[in-house]
C-alpha atoms as a PDB file:
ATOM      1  CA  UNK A   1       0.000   0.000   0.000  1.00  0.00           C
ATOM      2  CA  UNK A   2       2.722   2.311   0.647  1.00  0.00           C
ATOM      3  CA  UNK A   3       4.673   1.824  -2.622  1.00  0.00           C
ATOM      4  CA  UNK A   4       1.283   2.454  -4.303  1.00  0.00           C
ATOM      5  CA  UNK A   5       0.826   5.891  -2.386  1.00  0.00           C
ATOM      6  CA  UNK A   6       4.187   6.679  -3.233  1.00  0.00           C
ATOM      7  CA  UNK A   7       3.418   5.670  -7.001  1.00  0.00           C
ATOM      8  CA  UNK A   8       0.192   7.923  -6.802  1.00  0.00           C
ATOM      9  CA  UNK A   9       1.757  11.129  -5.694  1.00  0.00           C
ATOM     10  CA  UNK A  10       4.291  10.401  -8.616  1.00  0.00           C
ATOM     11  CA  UNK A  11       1.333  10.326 -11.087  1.00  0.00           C
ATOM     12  CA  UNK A  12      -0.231  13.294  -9.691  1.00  0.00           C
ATOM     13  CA  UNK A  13       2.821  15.344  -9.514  1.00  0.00           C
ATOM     14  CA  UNK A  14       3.066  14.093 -13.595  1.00  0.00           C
ATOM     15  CA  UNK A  15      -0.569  14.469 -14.736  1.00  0.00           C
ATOM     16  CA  UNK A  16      -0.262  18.322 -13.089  1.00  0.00           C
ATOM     17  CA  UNK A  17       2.589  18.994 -14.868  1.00  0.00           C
ATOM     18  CA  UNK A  18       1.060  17.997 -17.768  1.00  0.00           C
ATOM     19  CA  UNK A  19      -1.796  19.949 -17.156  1.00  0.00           C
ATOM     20  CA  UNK A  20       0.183  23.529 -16.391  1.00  0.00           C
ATOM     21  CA  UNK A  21       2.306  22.583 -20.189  1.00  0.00           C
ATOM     22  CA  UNK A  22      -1.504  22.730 -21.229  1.00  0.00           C
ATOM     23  CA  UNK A  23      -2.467  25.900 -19.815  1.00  0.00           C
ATOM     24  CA  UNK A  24       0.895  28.001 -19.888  1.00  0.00           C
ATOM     25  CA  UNK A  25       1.649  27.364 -23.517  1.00  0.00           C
ATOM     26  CA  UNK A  26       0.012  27.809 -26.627  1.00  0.00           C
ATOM     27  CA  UNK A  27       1.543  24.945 -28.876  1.00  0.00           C
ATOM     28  CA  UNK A  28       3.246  22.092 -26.905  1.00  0.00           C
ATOM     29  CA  UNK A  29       4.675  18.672 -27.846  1.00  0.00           C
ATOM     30  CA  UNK A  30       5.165  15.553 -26.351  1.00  0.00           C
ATOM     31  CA  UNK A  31       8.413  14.117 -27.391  1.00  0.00           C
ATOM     32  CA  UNK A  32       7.724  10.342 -28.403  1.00  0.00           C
ATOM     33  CA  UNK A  33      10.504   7.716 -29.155  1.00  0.00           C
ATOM     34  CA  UNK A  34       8.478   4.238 -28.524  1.00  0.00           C
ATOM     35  CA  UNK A  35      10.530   3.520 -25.542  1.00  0.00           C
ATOM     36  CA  UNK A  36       8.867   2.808 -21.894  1.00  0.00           C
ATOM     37  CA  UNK A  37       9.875   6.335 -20.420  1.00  0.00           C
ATOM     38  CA  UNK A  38       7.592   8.251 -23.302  1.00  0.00           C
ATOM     39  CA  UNK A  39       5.151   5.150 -23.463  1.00  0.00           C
ATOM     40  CA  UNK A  40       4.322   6.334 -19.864  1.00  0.00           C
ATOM     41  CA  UNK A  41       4.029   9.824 -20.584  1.00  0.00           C
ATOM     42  CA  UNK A  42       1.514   8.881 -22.828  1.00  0.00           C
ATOM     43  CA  UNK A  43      -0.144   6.852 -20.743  1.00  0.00           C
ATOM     44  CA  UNK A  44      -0.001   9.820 -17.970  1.00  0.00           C
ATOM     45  CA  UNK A  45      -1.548  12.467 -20.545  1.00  0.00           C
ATOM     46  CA  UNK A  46      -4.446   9.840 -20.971  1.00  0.00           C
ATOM     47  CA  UNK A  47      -5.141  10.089 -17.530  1.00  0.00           C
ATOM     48  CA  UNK A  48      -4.868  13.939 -17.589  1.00  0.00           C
ATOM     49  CA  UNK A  49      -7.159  14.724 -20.749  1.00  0.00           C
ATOM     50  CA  UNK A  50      -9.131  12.037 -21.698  1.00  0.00           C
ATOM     51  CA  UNK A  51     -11.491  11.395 -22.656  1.00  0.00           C
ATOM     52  CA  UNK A  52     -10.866  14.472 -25.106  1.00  0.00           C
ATOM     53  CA  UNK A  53      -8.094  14.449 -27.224  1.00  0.00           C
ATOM     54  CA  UNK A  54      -4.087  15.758 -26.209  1.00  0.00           C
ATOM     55  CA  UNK A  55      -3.808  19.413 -26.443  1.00  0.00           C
ATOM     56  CA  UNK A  56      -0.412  18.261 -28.311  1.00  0.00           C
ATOM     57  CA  UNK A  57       0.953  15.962 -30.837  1.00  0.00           C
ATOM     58  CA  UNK A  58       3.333  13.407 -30.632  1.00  0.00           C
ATOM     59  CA  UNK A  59       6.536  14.080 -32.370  1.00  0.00           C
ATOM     60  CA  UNK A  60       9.077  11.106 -33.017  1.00  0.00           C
ATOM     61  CA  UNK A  61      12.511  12.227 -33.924  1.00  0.00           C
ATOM     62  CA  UNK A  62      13.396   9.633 -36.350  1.00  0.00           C
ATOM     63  CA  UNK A  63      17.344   8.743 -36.744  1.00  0.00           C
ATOM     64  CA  UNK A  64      16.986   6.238 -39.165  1.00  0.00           C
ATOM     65  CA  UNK A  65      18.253   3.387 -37.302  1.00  0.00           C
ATOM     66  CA  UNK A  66      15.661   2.711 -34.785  1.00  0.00           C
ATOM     67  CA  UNK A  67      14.543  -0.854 -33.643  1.00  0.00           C
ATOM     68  CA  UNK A  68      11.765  -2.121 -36.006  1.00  0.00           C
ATOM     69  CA  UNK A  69      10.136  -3.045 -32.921  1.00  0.00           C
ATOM     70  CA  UNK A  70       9.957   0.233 -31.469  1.00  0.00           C
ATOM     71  CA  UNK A  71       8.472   1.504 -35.140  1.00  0.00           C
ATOM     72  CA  UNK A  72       5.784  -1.242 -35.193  1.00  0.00           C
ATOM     73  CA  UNK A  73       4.981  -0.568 -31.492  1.00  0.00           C
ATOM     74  CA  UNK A  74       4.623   3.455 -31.876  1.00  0.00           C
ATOM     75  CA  UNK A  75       2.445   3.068 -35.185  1.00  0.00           C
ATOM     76  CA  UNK A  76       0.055   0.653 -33.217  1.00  0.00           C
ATOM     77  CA  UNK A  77       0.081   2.383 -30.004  1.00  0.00           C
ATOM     78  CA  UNK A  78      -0.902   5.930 -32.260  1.00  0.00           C
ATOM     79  CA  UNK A  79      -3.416   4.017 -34.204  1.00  0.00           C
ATOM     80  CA  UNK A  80      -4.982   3.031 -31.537  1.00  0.00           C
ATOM     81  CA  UNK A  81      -5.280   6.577 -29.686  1.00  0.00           C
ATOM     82  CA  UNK A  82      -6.375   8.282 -32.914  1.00  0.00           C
ATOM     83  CA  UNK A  83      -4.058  11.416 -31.630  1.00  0.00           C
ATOM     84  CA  UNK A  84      -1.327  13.106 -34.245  1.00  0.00           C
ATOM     85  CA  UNK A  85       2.118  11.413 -35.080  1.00  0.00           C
ATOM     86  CA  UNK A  86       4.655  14.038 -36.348  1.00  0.00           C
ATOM     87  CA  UNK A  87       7.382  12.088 -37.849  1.00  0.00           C
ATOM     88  CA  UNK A  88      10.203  14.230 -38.744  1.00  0.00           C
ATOM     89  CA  UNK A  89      13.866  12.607 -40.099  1.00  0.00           C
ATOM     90  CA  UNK A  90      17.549  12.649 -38.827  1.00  0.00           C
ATOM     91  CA  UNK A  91      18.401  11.411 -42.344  1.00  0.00           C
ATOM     92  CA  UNK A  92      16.746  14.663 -44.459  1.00  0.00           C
ATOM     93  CA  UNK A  93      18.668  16.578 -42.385  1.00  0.00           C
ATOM     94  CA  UNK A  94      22.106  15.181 -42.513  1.00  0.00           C
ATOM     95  CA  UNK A  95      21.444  15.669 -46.643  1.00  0.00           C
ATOM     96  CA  UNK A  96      19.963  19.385 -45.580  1.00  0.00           C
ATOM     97  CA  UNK A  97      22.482  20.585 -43.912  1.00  0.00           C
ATOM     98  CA  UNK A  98      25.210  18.220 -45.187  1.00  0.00           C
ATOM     99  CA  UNK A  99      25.948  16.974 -41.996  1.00  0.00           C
ATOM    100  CA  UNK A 100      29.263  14.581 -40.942  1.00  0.00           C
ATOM    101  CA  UNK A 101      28.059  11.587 -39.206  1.00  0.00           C
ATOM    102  CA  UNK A 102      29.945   9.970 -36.290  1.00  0.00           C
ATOM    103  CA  UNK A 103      32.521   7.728 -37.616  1.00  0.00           C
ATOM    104  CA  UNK A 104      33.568   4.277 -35.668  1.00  0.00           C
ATOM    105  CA  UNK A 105      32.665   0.629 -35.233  1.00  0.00           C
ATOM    106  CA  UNK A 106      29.041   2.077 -33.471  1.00  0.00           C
ATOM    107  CA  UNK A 107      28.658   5.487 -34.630  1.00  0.00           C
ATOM    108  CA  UNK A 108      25.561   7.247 -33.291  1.00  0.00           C
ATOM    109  CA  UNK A 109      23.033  10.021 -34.920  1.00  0.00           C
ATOM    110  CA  UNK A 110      22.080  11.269 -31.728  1.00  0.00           C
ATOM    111  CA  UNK A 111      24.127  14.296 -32.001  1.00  0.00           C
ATOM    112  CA  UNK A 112      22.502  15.189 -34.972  1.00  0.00           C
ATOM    113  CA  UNK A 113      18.633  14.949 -33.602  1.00  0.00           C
ATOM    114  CA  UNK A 114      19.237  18.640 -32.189  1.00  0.00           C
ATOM    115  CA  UNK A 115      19.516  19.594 -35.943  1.00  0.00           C
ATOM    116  CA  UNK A 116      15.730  17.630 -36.694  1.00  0.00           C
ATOM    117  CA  UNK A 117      14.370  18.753 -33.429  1.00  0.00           C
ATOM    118  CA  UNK A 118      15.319  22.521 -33.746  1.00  0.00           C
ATOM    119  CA  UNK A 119      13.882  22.442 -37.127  1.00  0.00           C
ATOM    120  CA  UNK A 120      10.499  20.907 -36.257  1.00  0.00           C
ATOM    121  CA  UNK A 121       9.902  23.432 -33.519  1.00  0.00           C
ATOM    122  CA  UNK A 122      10.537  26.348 -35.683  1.00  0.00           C
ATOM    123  CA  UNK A 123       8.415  24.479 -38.424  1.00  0.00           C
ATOM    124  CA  UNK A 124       5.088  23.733 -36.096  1.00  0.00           C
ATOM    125  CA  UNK A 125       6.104  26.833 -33.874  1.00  0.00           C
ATOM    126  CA  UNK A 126       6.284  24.561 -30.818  1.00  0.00           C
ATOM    127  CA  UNK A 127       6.976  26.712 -27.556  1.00  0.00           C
ATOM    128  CA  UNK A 128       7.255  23.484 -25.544  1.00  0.00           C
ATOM    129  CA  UNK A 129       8.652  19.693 -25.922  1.00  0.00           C
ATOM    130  CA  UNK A 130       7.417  17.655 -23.299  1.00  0.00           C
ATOM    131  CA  UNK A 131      10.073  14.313 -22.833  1.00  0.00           C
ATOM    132  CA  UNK A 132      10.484  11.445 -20.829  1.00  0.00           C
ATOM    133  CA  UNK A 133      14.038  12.413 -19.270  1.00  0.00           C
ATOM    134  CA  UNK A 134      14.654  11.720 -15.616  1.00  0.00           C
ATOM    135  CA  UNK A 135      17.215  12.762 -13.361  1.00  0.00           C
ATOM    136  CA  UNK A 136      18.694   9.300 -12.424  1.00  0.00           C
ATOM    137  CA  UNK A 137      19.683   8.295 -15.784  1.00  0.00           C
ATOM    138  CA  UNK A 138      22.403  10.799 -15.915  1.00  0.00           C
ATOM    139  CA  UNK A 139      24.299  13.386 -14.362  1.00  0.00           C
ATOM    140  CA  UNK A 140      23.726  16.447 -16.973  1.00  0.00           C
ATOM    141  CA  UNK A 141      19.792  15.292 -16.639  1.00  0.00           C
ATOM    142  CA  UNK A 142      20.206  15.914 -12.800  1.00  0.00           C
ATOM    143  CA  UNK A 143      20.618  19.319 -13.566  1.00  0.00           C
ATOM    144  CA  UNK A 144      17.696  19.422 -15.653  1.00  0.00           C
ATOM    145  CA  UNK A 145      14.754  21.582 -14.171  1.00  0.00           C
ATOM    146  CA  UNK A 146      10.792  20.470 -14.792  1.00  0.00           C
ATOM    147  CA  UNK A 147      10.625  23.743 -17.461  1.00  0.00           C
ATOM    148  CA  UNK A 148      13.980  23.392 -19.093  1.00  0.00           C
ATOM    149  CA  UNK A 149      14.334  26.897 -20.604  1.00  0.00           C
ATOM    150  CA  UNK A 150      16.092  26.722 -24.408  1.00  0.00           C
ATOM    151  CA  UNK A 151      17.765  29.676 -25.550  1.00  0.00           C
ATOM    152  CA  UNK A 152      16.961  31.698 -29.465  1.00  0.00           C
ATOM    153  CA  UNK A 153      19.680  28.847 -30.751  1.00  0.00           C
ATOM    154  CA  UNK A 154      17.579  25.753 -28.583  1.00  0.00           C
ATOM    155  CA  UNK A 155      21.125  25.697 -26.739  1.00  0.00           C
ATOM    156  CA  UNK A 156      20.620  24.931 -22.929  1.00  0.00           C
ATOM    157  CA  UNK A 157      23.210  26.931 -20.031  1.00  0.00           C
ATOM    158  CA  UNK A 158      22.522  24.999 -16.626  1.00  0.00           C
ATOM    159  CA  UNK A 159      23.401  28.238 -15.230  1.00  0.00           C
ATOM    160  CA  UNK A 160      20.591  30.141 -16.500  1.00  0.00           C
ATOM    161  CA  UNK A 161      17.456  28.025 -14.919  1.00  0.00           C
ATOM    162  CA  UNK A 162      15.094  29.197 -13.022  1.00  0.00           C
ATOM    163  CA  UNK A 163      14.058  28.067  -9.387  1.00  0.00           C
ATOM    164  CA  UNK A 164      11.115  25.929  -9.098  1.00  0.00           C
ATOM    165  CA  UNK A 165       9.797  26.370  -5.477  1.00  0.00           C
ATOM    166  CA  UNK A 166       6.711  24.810  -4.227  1.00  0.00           C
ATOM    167  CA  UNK A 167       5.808  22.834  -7.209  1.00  0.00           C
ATOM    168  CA  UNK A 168       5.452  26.847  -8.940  1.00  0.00           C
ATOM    169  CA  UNK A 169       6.449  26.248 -12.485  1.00  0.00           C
ATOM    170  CA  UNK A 170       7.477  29.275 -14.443  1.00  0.00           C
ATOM    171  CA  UNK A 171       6.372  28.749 -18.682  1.00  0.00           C
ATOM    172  CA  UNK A 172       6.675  32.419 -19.789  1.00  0.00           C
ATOM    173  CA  UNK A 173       9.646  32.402 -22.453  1.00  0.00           C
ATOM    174  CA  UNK A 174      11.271  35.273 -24.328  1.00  0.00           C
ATOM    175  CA  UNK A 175      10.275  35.626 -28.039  1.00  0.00           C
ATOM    176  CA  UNK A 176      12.306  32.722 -30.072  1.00  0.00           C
ATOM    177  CA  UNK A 177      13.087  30.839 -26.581  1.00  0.00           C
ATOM    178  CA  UNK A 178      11.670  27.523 -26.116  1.00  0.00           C
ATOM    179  CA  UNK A 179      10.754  25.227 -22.794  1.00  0.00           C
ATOM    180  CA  UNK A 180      11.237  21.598 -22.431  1.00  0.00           C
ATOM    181  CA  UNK A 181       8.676  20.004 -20.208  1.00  0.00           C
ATOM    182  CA  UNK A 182      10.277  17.007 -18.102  1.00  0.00           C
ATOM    183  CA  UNK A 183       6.818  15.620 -16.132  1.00  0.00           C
ATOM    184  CA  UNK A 184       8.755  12.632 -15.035  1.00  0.00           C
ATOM    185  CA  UNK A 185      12.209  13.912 -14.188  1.00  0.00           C
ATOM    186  CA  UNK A 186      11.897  12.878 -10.489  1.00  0.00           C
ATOM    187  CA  UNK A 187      11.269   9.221 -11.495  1.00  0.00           C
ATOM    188  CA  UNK A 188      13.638   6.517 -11.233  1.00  0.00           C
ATOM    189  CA  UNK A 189      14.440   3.360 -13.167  1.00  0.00           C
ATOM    190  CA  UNK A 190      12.369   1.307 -10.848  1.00  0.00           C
ATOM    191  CA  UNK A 191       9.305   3.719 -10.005  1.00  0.00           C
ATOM    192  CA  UNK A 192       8.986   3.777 -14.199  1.00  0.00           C
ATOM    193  CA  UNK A 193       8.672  -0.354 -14.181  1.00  0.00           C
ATOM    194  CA  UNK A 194       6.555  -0.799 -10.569  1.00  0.00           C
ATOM    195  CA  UNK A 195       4.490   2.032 -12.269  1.00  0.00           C
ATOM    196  CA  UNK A 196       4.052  -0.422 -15.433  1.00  0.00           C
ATOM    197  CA  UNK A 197       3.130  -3.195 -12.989  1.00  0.00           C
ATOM    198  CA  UNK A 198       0.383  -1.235 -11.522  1.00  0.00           C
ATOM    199  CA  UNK A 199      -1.023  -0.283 -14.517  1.00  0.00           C
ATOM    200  CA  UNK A 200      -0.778  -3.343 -16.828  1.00  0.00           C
ATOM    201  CA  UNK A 201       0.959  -1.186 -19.572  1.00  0.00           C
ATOM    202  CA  UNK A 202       1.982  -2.825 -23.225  1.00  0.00           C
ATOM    203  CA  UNK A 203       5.773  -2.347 -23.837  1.00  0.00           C
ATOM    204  CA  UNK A 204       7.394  -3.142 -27.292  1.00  0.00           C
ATOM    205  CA  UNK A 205       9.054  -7.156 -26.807  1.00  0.00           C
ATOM    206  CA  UNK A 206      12.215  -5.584 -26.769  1.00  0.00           C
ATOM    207  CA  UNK A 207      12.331  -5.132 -22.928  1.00  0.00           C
ATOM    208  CA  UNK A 208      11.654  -8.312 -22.578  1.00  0.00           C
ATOM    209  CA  UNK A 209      14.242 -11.861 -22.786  1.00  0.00           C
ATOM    210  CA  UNK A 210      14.334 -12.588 -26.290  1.00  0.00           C
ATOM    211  CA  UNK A 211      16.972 -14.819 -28.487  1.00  0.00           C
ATOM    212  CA  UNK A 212      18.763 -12.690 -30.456  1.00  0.00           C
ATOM    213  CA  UNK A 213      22.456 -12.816 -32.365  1.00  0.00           C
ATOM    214  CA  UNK A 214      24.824 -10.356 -30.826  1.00  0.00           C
ATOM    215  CA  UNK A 215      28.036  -9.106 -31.629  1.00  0.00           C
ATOM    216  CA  UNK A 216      30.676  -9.746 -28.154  1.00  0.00           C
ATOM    217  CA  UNK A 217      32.079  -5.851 -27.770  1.00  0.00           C
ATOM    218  CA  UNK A 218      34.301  -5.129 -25.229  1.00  0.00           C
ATOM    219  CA  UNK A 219      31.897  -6.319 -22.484  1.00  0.00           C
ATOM    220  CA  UNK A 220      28.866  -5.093 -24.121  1.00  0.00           C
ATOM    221  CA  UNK A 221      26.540  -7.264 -26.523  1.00  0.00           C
ATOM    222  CA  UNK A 222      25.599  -5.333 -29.750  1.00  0.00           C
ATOM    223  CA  UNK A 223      22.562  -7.057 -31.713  1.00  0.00           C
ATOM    224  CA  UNK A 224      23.600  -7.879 -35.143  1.00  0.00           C
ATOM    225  CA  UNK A 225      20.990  -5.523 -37.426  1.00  0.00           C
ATOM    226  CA  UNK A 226      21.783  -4.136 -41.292  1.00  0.00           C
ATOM    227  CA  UNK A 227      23.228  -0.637 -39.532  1.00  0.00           C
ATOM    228  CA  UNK A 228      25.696  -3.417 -37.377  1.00  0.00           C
ATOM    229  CA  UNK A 229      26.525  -6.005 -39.401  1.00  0.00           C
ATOM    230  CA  UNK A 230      29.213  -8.216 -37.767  1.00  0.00           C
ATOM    231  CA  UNK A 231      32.789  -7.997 -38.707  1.00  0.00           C
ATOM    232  CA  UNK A 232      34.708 -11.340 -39.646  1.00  0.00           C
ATOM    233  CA  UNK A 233      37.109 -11.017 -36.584  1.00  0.00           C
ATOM    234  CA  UNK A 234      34.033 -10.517 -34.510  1.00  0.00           C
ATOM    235  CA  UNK A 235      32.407 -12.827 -32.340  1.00  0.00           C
ATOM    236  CA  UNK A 236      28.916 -13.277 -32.643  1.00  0.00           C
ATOM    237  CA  UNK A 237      26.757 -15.207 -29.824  1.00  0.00           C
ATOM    238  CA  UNK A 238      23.006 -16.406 -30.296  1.00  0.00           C
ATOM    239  CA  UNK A 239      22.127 -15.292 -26.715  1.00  0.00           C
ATOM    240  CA  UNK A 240      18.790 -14.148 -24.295  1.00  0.00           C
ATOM    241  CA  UNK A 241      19.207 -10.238 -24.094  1.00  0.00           C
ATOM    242  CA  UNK A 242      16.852  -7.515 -23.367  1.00  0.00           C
ATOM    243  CA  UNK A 243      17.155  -3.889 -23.586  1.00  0.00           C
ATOM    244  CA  UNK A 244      17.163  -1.818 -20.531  1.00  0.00           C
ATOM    245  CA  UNK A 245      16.604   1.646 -23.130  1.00  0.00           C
ATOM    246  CA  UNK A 246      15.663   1.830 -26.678  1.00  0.00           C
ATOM    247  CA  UNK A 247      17.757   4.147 -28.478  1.00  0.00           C
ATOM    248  CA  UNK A 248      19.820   3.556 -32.057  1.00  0.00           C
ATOM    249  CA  UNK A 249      20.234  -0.184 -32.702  1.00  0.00           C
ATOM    250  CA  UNK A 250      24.240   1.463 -33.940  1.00  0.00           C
ATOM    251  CA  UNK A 251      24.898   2.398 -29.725  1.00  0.00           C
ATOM    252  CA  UNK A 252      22.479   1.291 -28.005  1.00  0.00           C
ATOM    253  CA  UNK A 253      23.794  -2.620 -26.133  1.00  0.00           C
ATOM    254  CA  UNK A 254      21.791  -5.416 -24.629  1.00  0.00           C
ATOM    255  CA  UNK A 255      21.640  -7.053 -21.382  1.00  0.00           C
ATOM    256  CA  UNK A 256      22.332 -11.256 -20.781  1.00  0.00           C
ATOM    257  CA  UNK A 257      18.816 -11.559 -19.414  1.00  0.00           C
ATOM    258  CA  UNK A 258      16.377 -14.211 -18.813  1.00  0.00           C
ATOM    259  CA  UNK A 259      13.607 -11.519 -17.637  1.00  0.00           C
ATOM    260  CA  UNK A 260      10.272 -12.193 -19.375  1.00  0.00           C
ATOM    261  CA  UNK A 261       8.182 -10.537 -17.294  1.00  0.00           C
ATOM    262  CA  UNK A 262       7.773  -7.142 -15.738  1.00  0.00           C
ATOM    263  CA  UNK A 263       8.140  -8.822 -12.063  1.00  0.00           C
ATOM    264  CA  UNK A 264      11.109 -10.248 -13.404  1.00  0.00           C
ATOM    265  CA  UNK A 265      12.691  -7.014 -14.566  1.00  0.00           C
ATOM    266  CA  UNK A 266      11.733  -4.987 -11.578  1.00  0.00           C
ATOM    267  CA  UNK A 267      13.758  -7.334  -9.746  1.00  0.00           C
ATOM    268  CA  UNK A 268      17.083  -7.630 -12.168  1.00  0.00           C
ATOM    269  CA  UNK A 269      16.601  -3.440 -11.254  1.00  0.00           C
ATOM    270  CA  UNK A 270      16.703  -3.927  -7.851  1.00  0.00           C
ATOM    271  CA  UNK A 271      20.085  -6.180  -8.110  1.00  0.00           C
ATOM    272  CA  UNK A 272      21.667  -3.721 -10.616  1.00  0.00           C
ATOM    273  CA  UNK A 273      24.515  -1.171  -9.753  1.00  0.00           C
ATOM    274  CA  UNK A 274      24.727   0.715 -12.902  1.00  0.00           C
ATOM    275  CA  UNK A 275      22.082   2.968 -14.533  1.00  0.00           C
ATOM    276  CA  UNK A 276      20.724   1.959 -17.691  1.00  0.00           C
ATOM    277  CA  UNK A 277      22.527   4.735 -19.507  1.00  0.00           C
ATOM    278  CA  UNK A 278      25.693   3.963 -17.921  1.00  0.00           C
ATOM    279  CA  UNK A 279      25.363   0.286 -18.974  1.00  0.00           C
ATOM    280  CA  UNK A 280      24.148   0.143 -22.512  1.00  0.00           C
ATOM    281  CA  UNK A 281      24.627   3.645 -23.941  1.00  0.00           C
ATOM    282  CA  UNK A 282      27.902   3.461 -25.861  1.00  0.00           C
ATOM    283  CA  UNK A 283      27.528   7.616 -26.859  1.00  0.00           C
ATOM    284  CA  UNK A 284      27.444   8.403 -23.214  1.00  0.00           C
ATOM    285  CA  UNK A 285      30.776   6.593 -23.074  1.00  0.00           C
ATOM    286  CA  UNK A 286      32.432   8.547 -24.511  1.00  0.00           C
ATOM    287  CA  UNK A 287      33.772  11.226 -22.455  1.00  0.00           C
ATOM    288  CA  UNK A 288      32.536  12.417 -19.109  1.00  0.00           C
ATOM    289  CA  UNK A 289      30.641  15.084 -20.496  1.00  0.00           C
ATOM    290  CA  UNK A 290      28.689  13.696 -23.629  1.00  0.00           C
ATOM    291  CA  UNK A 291      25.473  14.185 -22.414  1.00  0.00           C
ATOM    292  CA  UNK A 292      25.677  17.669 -21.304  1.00  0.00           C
ATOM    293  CA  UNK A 293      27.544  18.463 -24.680  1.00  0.00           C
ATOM    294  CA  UNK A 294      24.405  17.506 -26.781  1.00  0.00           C
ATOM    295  CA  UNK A 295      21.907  18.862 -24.414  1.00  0.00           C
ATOM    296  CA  UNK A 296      23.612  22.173 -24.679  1.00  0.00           C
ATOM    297  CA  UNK A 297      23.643  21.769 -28.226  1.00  0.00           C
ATOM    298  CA  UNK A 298      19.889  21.575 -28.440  1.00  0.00           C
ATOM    299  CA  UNK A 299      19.373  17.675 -27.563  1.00  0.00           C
ATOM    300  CA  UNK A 300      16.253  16.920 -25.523  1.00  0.00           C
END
């Protein structure tokens, strides 16, 4: 009963921050990738506005080498709502602005999403981008406020945030500035999966133990997909994985799991050490300061 309260004042604090991005802007978003962190937010602004229909679209930032699973999942999930799906492509900007790609064995378009993002906001005139960050997955999303303010360039300075004191959030924006929304930010790993529990919510297979052929990197286990292809003086193992996060299939790692239920996971979370980030993220691995350097960049 007690993790249940705690679980409800979560979802309250959630739905009412959804519900202030409603009132104190004029043309929001909700950021939407297919992966359990926006899958909840989804299922949150349910909760907050049905049974009319979101005062926002959903807008996918597509890199091009997303999980066919995660596709097929977000297509269903939108069909089945009947809201608005705002697809808008990493790839026709790379060729619009002529943009160098990360080279290396796992290169990664994330980077590059601030280009697509910035672009759809000034496109659709967005004033704020709701998204399913929280402030355990990293340290530069620790810093994050609820209202993320985004400078005329979408750039974000940690140092220029404003205080939010007694659940007071503060939307008003200079002309050509631009909020991010974080409704979730003081969730955890495990609150997001007990959360799932509760409410019986459908998660792309992904997340779940599944047999899949994986290339042996380092000590990380990189599913073999046309944007990895395995070299020949790779090893390749036909192993159980699952995927803590779902980001590109080119950075994005696997777990040896045998989890194939929810239950299952929430306890593998309760045994783990190492956020999901820090464990199957290759692009935050690269320096200590990765993350921050794309958020300030314009990354979500």
């Amino acid at each position: 009963m007690k993790q249940n309260s705690y679980l409800d004042n979560l979802e309250k604090e959630a739905i009412y921050i959804l519900r202030e991005t409603a009132a104190q802007f004029e043309n929001p978003a909700l950021l939407f990738s297919g992966g359990k962190d926006s899958i909840v937010l989804v299922h949150l602004a349910i909760k907050a506005f049905r049974p009319g229909k979101f005062p926002f679209p959903l807008v996918h930032i597509d890199t091009g080498h997303n999980f066919p699973e995660a596709l097929a999942f977000r297509d269903k999930l939108v069909k089945s709502l009947d809201e608005k799906l705002i697809v808008a492509s990493v790839s026709d900007s790379i060729k619009k602005y002529n943009l160098k790609e990360t080279t290396g064995r796992f290169p990664s378009r994330n980077s590059l999403q601030a280009y697509t993002l910035l672009d759809t906001i000034e496109s659709y005139g967005f004033d704020a981008c709701i998204g399913g960050a929280r402030r355990d997955e990293e340290k530069a999303r620790a810093k994050e406020r609820i209202f993320s303010i985004r400078d005329d360039f979408g750039e974000w300075n940690p140092k220029l945030q404003r205080p939010e004191l007694w659940d007071i959030f503060n939307g008003r924006t200079q002309k050509g500035h631009n909020t991010r929304v974080f409704p979730i930010s003081n969730w955890t790993e495990l609150d997001i999966w007990n959360y799932i529990e509760n409410n019986n919510i459908e998660l792309p297979s992904l997340y779940f133990s599944h047999q899949r052929e994986c290339i042996k990197y380092n000590d990380k286990l990189i599913g073999v997909s046309e944007f990895t292809p395995a070299l020949d003086t790779e090893q390749v193992v036909n192993t159980r994985v699952r995927y803590r996060t779902v980001g590109d299939m080119t950075c994005t790692a696997a777990i040896a799991s045998e989890a194939l239920s929810v239950q299952d996971i929430i306890e593998d979370i309760k045994n783990s050490r190492i956020s999901e980030r820090g464990q199957t993220r290759l692009d935050d691995l690269l320096s200590e300061s990765a993350m921050e350097d794309r958020k300030k960049k314009g990354y979500f």
